[in-house]
N, C-alpha and C. Protein backbone atom coordinates (compact mmCIF):
# COMPACT_ATOMS: atom_id res chain seq x y z
N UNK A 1 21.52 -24.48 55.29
CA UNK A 1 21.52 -24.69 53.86
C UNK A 1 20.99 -26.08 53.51
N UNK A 2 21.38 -27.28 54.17
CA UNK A 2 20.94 -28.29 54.04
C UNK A 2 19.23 -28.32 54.24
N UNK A 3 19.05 -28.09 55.32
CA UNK A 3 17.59 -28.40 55.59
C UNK A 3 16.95 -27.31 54.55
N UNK A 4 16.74 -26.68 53.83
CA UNK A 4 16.01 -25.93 52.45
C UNK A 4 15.96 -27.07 51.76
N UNK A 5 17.30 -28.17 51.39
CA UNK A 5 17.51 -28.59 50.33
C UNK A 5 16.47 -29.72 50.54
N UNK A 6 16.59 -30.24 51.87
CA UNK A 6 15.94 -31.89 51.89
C UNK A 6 14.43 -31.29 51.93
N UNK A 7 13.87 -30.02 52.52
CA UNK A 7 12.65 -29.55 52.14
C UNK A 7 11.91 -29.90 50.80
N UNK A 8 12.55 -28.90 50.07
CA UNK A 8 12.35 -29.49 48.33
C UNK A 8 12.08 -30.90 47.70
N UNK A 9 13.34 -31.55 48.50
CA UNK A 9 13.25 -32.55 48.01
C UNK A 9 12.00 -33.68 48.30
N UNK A 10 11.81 -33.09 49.41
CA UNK A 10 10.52 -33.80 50.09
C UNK A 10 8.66 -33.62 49.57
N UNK A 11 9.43 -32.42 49.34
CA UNK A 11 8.10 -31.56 48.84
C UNK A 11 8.18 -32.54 46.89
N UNK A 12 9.22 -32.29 46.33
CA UNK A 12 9.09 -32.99 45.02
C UNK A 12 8.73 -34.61 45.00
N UNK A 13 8.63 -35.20 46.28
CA UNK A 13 8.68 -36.76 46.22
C UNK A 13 7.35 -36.59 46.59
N UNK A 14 7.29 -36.02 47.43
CA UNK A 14 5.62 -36.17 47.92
C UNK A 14 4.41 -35.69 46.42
N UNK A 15 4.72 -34.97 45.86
CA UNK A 15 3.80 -34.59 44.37
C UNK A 15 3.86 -35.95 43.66
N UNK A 16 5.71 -36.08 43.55
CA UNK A 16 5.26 -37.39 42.45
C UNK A 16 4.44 -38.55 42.61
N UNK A 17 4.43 -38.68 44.23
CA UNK A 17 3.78 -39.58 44.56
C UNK A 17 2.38 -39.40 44.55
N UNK A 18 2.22 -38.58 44.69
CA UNK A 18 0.43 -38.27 44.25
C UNK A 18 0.28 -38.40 42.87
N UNK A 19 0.91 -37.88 42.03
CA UNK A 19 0.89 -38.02 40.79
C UNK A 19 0.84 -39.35 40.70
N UNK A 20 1.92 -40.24 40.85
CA UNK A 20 2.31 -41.80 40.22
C UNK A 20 0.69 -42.47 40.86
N UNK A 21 0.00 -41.59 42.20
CA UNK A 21 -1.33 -42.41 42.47
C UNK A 21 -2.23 -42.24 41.66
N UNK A 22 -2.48 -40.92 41.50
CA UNK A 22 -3.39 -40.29 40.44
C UNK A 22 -3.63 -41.58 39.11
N UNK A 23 -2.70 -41.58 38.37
CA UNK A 23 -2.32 -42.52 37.59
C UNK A 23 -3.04 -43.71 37.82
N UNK A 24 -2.09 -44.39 39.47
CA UNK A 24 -2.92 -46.03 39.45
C UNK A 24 -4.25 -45.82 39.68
N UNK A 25 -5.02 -44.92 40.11
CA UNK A 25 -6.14 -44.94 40.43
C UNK A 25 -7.57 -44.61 39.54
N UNK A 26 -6.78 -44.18 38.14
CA UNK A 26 -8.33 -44.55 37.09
C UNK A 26 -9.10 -45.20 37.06
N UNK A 27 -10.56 -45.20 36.78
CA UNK A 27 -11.22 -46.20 36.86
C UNK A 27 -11.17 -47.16 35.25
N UNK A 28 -11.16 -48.57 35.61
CA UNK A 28 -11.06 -48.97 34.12
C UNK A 28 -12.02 -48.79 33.20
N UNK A 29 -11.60 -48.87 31.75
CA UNK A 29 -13.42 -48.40 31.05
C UNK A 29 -14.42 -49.58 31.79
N UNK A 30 -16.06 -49.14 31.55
CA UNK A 30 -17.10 -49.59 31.50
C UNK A 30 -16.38 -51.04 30.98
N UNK A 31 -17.38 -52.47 31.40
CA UNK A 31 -16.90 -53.76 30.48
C UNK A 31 -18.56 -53.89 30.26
N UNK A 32 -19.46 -53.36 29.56
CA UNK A 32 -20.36 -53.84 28.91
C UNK A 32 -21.29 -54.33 27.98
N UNK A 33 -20.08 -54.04 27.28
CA UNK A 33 -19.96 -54.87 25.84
C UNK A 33 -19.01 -56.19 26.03
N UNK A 34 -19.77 -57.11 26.06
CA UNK A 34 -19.04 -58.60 26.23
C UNK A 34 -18.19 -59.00 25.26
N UNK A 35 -18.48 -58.49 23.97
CA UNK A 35 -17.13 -59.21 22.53
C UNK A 35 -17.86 -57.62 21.69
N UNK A 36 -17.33 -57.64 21.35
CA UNK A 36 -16.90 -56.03 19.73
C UNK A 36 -16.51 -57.30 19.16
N UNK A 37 -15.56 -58.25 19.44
CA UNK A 37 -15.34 -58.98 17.86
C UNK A 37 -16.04 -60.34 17.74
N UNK A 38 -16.92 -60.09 18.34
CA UNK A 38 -17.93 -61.43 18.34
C UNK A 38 -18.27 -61.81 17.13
N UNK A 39 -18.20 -63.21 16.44
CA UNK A 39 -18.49 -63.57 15.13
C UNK A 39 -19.58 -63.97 14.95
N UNK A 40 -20.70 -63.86 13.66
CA UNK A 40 -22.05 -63.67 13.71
C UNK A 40 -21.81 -65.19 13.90
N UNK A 41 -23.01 -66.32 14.45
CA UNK A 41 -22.64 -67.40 15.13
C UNK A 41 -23.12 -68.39 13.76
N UNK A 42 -24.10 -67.58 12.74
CA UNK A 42 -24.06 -68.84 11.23
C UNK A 42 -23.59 -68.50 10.00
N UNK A 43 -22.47 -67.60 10.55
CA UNK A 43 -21.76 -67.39 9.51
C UNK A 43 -20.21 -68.59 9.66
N UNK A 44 -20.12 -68.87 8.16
CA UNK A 44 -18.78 -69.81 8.08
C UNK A 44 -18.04 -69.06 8.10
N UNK A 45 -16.86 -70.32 8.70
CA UNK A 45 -15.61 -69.32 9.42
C UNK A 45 -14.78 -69.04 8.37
N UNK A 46 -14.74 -69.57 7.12
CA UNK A 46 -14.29 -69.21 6.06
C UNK A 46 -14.46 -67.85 5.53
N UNK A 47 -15.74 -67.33 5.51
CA UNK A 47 -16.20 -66.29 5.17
C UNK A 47 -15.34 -65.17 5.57
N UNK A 48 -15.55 -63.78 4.57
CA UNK A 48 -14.26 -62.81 4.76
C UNK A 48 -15.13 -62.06 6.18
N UNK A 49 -14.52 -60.65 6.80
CA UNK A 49 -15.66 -60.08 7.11
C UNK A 49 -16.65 -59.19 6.87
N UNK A 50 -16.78 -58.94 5.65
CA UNK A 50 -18.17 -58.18 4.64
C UNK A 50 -19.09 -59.13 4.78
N UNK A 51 -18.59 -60.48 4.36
CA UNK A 51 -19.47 -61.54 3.70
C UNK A 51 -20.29 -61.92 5.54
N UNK A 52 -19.18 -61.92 6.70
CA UNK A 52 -20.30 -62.17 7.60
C UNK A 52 -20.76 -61.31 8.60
N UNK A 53 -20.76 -59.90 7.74
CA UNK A 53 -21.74 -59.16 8.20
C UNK A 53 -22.63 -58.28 7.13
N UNK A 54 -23.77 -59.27 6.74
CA UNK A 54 -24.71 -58.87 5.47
C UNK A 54 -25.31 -58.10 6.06
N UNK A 55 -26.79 -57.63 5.42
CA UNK A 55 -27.33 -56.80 5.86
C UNK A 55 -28.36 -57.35 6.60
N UNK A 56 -28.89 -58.40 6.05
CA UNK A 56 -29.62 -59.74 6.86
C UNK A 56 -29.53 -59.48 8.69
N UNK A 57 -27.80 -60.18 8.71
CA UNK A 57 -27.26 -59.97 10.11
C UNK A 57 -27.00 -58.69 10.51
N UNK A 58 -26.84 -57.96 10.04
CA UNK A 58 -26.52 -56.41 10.40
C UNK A 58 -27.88 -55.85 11.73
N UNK A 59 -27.19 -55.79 13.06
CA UNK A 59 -28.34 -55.68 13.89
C UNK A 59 -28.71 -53.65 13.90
N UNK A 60 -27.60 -53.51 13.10
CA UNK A 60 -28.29 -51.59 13.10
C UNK A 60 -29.25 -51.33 12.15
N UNK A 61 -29.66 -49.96 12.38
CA UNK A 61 -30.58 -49.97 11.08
C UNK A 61 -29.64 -49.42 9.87
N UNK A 62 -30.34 -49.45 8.86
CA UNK A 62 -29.88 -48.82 7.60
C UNK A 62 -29.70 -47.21 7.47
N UNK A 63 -30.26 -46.53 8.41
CA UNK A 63 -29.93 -44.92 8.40
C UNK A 63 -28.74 -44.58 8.88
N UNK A 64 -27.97 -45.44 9.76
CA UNK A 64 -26.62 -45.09 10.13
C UNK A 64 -25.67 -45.14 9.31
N UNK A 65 -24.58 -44.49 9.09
CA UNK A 65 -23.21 -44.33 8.40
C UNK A 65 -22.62 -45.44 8.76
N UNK A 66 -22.29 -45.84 8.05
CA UNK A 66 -20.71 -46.90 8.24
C UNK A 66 -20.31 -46.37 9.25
N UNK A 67 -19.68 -44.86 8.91
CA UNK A 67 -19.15 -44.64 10.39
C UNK A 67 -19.32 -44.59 12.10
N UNK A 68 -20.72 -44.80 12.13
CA UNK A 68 -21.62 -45.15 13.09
C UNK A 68 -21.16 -46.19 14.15
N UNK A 69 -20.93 -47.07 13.29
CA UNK A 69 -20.21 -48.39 13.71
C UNK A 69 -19.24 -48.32 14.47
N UNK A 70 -18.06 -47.49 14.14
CA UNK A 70 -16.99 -47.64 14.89
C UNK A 70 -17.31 -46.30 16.76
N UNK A 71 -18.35 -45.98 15.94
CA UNK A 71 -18.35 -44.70 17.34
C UNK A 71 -19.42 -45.38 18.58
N UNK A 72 -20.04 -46.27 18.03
CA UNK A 72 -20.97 -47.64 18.55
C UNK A 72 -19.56 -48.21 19.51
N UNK A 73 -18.71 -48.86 18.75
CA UNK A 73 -17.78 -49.97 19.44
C UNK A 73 -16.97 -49.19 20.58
N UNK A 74 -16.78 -47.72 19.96
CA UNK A 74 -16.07 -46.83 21.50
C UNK A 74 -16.31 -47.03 22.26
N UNK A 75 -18.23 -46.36 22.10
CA UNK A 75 -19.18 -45.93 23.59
C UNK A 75 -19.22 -47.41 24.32
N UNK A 76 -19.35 -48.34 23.53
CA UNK A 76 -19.46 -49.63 24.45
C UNK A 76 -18.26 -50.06 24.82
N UNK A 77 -16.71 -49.71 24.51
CA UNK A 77 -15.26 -49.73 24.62
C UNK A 77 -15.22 -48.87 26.01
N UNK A 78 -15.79 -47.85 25.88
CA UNK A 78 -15.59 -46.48 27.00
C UNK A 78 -14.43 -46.01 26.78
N UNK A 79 -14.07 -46.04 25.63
CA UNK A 79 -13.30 -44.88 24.63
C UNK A 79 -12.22 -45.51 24.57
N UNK A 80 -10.86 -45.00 23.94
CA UNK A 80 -11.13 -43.74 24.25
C UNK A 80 -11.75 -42.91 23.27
N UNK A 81 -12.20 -41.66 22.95
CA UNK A 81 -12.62 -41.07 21.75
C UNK A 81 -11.72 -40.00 20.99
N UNK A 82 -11.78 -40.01 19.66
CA UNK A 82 -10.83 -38.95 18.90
C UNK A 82 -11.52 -37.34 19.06
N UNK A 83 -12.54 -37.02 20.09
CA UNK A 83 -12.77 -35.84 20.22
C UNK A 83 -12.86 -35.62 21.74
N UNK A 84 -11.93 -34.57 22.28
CA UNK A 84 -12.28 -34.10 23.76
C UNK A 84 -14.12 -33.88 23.67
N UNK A 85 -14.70 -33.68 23.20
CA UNK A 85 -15.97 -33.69 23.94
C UNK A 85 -16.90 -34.94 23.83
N UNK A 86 -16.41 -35.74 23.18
CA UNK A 86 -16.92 -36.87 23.10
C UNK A 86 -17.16 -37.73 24.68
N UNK A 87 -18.40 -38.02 24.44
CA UNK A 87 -18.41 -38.57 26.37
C UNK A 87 -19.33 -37.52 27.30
N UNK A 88 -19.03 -36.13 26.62
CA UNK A 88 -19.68 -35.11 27.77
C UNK A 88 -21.50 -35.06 27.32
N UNK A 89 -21.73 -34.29 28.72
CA UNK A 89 -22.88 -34.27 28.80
C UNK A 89 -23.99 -33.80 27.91
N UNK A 90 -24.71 -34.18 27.52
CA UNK A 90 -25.68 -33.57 26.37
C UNK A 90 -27.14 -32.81 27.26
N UNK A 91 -27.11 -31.54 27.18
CA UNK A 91 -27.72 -30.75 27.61
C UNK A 91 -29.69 -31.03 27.36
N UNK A 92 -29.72 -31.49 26.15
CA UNK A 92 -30.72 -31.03 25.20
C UNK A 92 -31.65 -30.33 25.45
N UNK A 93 -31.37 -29.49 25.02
CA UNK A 93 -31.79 -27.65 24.77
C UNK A 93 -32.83 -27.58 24.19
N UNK A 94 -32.64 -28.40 22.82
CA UNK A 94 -33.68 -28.32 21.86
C UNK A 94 -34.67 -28.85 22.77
N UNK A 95 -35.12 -29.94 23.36
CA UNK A 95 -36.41 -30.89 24.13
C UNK A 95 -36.28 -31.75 22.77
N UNK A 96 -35.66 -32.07 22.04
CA UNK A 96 -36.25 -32.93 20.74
C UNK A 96 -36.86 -34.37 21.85
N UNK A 97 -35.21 -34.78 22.88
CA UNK A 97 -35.41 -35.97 23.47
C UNK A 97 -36.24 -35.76 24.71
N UNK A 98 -37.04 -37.41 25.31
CA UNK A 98 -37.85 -37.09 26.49
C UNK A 98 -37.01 -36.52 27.78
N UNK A 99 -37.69 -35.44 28.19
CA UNK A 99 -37.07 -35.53 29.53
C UNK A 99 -36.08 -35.94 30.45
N UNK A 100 -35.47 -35.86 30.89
CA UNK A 100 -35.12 -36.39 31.87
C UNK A 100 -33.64 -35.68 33.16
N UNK A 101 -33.19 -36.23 33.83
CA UNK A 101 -32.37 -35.62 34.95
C UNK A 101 -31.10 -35.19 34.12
N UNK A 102 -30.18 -34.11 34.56
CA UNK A 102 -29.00 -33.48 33.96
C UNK A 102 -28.04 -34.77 33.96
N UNK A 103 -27.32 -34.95 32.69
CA UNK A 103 -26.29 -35.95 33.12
C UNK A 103 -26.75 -37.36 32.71
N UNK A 104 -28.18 -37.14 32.19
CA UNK A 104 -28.83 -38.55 31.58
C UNK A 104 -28.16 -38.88 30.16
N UNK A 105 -28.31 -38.08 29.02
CA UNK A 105 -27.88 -37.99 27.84
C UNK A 105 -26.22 -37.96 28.00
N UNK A 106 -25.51 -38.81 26.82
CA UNK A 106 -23.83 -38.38 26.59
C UNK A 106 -24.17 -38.21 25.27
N UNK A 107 -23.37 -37.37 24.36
CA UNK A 107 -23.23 -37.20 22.90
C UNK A 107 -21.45 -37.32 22.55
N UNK A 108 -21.76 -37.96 21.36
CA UNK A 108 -20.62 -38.59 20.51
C UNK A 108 -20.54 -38.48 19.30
N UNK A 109 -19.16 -38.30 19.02
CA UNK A 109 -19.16 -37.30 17.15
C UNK A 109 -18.76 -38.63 16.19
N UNK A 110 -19.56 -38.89 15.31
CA UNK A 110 -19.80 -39.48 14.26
C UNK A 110 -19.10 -38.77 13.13
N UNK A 111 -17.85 -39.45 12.69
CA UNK A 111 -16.89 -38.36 11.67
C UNK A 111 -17.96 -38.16 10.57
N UNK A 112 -17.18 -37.88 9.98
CA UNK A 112 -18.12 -37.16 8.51
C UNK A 112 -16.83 -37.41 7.25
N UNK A 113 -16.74 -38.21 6.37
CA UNK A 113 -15.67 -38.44 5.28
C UNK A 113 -15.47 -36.70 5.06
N UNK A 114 -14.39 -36.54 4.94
CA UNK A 114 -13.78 -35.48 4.11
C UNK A 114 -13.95 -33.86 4.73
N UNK A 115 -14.48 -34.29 6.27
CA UNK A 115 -14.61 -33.06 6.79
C UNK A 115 -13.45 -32.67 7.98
N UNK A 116 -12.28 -31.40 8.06
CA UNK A 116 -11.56 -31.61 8.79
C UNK A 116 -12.23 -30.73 10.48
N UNK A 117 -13.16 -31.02 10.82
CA UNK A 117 -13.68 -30.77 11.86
C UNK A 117 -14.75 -31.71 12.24
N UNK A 118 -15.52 -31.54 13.56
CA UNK A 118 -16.77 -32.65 14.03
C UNK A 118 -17.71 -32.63 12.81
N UNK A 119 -18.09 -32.09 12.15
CA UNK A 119 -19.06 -32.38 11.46
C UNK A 119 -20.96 -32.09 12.55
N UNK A 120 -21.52 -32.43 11.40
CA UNK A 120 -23.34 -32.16 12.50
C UNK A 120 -23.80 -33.83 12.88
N UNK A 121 -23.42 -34.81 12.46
CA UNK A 121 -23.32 -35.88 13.00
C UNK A 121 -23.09 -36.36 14.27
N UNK A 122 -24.14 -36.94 14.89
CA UNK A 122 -23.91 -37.31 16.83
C UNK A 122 -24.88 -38.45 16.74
N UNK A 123 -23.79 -39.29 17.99
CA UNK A 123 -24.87 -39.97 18.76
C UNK A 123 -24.99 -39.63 19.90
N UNK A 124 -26.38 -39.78 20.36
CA UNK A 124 -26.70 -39.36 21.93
C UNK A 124 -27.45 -40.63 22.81
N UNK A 125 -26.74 -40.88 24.11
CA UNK A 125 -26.98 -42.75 24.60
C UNK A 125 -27.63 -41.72 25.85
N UNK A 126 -28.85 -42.31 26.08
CA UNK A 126 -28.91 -42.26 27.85
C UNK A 126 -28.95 -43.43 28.50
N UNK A 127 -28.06 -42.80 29.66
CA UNK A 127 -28.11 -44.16 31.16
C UNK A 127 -26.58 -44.87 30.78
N UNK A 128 -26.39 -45.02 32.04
CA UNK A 128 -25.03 -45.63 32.42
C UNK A 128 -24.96 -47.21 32.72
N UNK A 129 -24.76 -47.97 31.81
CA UNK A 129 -24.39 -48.18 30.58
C UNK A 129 -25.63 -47.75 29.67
N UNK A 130 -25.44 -47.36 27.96
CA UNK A 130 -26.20 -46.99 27.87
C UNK A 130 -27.81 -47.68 27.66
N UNK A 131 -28.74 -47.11 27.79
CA UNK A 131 -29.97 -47.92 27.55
C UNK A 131 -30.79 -47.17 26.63
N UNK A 132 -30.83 -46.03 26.36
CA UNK A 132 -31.62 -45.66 24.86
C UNK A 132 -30.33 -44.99 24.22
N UNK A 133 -30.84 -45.15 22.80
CA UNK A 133 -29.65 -44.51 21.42
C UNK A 133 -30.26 -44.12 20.53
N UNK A 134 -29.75 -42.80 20.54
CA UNK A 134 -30.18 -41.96 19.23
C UNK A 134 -29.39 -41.44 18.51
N UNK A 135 -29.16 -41.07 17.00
CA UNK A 135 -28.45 -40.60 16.15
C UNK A 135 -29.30 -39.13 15.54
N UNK A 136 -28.47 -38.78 15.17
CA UNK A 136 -28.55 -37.08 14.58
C UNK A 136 -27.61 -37.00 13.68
N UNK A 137 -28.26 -36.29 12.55
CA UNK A 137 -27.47 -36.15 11.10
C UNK A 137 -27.14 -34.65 10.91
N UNK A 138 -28.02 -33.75 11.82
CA UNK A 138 -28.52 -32.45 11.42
C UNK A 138 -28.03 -31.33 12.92
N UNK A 139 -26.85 -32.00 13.94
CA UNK A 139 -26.64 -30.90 14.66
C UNK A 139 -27.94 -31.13 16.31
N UNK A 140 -28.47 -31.93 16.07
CA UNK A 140 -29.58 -31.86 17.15
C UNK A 140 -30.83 -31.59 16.88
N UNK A 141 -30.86 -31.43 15.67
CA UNK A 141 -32.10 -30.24 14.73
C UNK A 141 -33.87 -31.58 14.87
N UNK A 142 -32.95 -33.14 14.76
CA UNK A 142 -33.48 -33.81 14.64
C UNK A 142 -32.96 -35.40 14.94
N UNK A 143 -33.78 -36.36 15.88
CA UNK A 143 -33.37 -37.33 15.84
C UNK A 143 -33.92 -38.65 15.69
N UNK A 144 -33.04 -40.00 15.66
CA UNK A 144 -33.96 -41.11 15.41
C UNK A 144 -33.05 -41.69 16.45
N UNK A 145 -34.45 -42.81 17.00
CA UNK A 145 -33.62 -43.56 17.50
C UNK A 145 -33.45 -45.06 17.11
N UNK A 146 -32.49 -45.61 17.82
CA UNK A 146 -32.19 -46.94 17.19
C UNK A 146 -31.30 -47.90 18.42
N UNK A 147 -31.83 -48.67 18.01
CA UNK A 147 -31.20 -50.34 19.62
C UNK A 147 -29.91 -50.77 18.92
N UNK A 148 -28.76 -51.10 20.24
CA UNK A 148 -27.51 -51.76 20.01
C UNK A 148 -27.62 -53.22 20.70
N UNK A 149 -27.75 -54.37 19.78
CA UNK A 149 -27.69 -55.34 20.71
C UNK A 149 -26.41 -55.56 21.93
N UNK A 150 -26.72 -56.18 22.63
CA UNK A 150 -26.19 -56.78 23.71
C UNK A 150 -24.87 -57.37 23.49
N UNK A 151 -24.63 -57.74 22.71
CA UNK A 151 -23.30 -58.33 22.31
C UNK A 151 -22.33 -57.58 21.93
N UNK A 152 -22.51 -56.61 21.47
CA UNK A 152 -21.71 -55.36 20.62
C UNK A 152 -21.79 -55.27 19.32
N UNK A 153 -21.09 -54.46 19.13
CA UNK A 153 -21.07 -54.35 17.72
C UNK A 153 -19.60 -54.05 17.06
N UNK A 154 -19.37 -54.37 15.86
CA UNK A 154 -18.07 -54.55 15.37
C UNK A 154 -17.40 -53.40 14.33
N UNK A 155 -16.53 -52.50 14.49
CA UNK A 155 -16.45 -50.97 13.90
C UNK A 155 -16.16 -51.62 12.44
């Protein structure tokens, strides 16, 4: 009767312990975004933060959403993201984008005010970290692309 019991018990220590490894052994996010709260460097420190980020300094373009911004500071955060598919692989089916190997493209959901689902809004980064960026308003239907400086960017 005993030896069943210390079985179990052995068998339950040995899981947790894989488990409790599982755990320590994540990899930490990506660090390649050096500051997200980096302050534009001629703006006064007085200034609120609207005032020191005009459009002047604003290193995105003007076709992106506000909300853009904060899904920018994730991908360079390495999340986490408010959508399980956020992060996964972007197939592109359509060919809109050039070429390239499976697993090149990631796509990321760009909320949409007032919509309680993803919305047709994405960004799509290729290369690990990323090195090209494109946005989509339309589902994949169509895209532009656009550069994240080096420093980050601030949601």
């Amino acid at each position: 009767m005993r030896k069943p019991l210390l079985l179990v018990v052995a068998i339950v220590l040995l899981i947790a312990g894989l488990w409790g490894m599982r755990l320590v052994q994540q990899p930490a996010p990506p660090q390649f975004a050096p500051s997200l709260t980096q302050e534009v460097a001629d703006a006064p420190a007085t200034a609120s933060p609207v005032q020191r980020t005009s459009a002047a300094a604003d290193p995105l373009p003007a076709f992106l959403p506000a909300e853009a911004r904060a899904t920018i500071a994730l991908i360079q955060r390495g999340g986490p993201y408010p959508h399980r598919q956020d992060g996964s692989v972007f197939g592109n089916r359509e060919r809109q984008l050039p070429q390239r190997p499976r697993g090149y493209y990631r796509e990321y959901t760009v909320d949409t005010p007032g919509l309680d689902h993803r919305g047709a809004r994405r960004i799509v980064t290729g290369g690990t970290p990323p090195e090209v960026w494109y946005y989509t308003e339309d589902h994949y239907e169509s895209f532009r692309s656009f550069s994240v400086p080096a420093t980050g960017v601030r949601p």
